[in-house]
N, C-alpha and C. Protein backbone atom coordinates (compact mmCIF):
# COMPACT_ATOMS: atom_id res chain seq x y z
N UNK A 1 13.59 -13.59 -36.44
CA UNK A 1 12.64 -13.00 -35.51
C UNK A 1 12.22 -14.03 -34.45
N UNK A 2 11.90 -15.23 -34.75
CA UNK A 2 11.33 -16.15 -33.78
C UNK A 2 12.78 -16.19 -33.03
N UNK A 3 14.10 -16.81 -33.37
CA UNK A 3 15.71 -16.54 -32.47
C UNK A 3 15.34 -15.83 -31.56
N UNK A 4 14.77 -14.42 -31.82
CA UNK A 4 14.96 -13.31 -30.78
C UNK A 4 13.69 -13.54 -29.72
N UNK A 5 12.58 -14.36 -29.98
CA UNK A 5 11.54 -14.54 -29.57
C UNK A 5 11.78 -15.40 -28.30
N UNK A 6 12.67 -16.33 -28.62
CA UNK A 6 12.29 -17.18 -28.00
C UNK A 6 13.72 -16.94 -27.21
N UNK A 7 14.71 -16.50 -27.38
CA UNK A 7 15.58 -15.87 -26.43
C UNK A 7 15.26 -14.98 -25.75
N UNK A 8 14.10 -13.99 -25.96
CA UNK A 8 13.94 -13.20 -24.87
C UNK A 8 13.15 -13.95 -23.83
N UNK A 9 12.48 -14.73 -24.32
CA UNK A 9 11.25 -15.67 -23.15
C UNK A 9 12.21 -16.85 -22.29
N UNK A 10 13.55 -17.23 -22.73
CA UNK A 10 14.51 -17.71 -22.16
C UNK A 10 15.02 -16.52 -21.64
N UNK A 11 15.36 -15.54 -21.23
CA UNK A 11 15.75 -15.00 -20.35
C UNK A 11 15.40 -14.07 -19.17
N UNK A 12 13.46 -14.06 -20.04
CA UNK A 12 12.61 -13.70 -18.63
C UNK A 12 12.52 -14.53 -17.39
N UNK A 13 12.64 -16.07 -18.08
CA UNK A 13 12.28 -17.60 -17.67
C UNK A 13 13.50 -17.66 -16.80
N UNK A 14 14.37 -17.24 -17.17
CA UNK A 14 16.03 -16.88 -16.00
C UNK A 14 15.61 -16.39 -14.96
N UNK A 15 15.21 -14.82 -15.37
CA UNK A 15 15.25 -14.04 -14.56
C UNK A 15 14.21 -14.70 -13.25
N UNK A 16 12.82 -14.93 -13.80
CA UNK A 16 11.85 -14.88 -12.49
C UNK A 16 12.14 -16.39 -12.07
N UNK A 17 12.91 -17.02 -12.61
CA UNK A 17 13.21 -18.25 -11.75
C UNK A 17 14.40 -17.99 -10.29
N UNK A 18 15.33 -17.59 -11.10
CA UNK A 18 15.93 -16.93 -10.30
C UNK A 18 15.53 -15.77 -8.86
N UNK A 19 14.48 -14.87 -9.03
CA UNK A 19 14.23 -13.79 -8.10
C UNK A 19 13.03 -15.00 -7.47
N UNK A 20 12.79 -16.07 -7.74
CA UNK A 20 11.74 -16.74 -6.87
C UNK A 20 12.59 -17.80 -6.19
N UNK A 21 13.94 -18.29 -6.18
CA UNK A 21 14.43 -18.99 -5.54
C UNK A 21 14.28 -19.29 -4.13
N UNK A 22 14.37 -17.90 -3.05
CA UNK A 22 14.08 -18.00 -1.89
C UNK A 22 12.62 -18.68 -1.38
N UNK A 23 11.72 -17.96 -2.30
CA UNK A 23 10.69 -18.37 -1.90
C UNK A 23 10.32 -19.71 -2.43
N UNK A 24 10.57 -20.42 -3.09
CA UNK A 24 10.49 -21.60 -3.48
C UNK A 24 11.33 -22.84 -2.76
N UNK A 25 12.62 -22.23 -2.27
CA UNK A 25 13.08 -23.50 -1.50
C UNK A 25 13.02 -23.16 0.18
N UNK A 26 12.58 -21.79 0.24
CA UNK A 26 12.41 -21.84 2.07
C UNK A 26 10.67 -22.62 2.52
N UNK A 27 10.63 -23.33 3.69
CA UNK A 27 9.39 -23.83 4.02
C UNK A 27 8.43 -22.79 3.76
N UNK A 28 8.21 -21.64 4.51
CA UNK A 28 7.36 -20.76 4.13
C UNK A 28 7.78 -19.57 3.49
N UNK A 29 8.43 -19.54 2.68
CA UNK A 29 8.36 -19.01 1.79
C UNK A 29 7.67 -17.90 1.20
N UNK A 30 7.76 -16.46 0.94
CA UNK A 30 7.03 -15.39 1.01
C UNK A 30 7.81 -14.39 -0.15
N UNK A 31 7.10 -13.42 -0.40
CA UNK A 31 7.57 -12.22 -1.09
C UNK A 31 7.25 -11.19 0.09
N UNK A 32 8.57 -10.43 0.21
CA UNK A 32 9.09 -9.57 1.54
C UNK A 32 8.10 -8.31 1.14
N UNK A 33 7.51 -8.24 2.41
CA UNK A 33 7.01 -6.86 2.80
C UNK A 33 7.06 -5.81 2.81
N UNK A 34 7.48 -4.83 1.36
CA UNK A 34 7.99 -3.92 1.44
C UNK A 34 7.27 -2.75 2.09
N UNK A 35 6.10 -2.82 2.10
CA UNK A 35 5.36 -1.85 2.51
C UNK A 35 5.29 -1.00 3.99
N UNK A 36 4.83 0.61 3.51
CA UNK A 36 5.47 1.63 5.00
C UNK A 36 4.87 0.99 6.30
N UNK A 37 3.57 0.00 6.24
CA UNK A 37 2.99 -0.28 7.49
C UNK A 37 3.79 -1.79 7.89
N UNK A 38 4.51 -2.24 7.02
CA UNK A 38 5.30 -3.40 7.37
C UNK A 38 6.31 -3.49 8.12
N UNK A 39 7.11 -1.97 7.89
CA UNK A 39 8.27 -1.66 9.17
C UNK A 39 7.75 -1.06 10.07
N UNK A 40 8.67 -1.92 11.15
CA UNK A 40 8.66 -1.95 12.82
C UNK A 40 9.44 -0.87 12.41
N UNK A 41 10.33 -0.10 12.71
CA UNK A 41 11.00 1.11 12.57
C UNK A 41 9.97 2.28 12.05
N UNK A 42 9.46 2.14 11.34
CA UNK A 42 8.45 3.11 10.93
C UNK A 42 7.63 3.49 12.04
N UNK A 43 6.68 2.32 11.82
CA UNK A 43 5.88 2.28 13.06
C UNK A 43 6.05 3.01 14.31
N UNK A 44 7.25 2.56 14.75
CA UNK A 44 7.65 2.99 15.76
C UNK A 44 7.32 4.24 16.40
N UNK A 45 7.74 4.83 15.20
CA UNK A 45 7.90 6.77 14.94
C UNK A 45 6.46 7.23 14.50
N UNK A 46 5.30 6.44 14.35
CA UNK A 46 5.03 6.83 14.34
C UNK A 46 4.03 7.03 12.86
N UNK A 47 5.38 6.47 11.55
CA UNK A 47 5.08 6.95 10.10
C UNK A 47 3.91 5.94 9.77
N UNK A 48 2.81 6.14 9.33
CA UNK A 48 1.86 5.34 8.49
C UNK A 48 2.24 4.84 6.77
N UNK A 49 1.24 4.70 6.61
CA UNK A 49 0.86 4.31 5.11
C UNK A 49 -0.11 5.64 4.54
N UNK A 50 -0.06 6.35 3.75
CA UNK A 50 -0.73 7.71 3.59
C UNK A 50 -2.54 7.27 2.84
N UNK A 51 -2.67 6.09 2.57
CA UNK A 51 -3.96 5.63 2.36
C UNK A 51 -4.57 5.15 3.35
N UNK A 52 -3.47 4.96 4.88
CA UNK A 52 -4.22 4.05 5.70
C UNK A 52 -4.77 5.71 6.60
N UNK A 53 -3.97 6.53 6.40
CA UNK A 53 -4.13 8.19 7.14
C UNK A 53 -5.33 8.11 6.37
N UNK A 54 -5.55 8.57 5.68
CA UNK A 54 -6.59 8.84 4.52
C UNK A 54 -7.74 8.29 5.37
N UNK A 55 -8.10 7.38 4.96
CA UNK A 55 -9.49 5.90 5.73
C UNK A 55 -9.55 6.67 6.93
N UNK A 56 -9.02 6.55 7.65
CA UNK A 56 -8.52 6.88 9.52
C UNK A 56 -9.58 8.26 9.22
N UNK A 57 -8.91 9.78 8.73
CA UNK A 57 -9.13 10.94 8.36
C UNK A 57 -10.45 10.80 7.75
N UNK A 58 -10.84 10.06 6.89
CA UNK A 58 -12.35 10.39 6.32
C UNK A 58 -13.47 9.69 7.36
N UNK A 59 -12.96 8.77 8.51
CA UNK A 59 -14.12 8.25 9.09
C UNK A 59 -14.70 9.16 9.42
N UNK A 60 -16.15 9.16 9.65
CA UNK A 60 -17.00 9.95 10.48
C UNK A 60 -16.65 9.79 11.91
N UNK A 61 -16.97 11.19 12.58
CA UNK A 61 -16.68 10.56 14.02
C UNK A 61 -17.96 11.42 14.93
N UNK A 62 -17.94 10.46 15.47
CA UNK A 62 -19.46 10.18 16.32
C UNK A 62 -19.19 11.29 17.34
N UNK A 63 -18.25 11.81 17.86
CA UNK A 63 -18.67 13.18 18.73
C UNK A 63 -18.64 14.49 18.10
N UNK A 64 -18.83 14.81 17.25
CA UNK A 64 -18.31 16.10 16.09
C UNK A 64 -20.01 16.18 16.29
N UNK A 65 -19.64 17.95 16.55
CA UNK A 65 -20.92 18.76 16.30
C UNK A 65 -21.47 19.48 15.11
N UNK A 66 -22.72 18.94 14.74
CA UNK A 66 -23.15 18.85 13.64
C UNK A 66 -23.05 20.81 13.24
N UNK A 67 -23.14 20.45 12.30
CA UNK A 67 -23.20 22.26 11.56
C UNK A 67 -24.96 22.40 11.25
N UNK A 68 -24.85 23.81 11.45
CA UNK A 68 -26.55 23.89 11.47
C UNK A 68 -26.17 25.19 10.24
N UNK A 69 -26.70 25.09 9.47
CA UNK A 69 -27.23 26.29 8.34
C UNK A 69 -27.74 27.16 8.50
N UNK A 70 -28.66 27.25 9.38
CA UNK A 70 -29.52 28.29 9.59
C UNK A 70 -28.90 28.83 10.42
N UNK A 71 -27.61 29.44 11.40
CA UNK A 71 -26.89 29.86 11.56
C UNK A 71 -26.13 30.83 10.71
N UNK A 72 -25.58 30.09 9.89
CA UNK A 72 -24.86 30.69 8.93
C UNK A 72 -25.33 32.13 7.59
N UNK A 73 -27.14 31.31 8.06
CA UNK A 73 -27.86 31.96 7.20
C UNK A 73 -28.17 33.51 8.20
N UNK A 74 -28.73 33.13 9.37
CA UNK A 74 -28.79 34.45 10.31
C UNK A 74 -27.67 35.41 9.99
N UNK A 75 -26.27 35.02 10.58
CA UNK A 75 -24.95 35.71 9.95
C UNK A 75 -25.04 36.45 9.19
N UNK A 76 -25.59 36.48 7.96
CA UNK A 76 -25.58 36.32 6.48
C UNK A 76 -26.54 38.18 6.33
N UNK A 77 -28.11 37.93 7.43
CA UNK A 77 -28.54 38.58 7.09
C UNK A 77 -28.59 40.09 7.66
């Protein structure tokens, strides 16, 4: 059991050494941007990030005419 223990932690120890190479021997060095607001191509067109729509969509916005109730209530009667 410990064999298998310690071979699997030798081959995680592979793995993320390995997928960190770039970033470890380039000067600045980074983990790539996968994200929808990160492409210029996206952008371009237009496409967001659907949390950044979201934020955008829930702000309040300062020229919107308020709703009055007592309207609705007249209607009503």
């Amino acid at each position: 059991m410990l064999k298998t223990i310690l071979v699997t932690v030798l081959i995680v120890a592979i793995c993320i050494a390995l997928l960190s190479v770039k970033i470890i021997l380039k000067k600045n060095g980074r983990f790539p941007n996968t994200h929808v607001s990160g492409s210029k191509a996206l952008r371009k067109q237009g496409i967001g990030c659907v949390q950044s729509q979201d934020r955008e969509a829930r702000k309040a916005n300062p020229h919107a005419v308020p709703e009055r109730k007592v309207l609705a209530e007249e209607d009503n009667n």
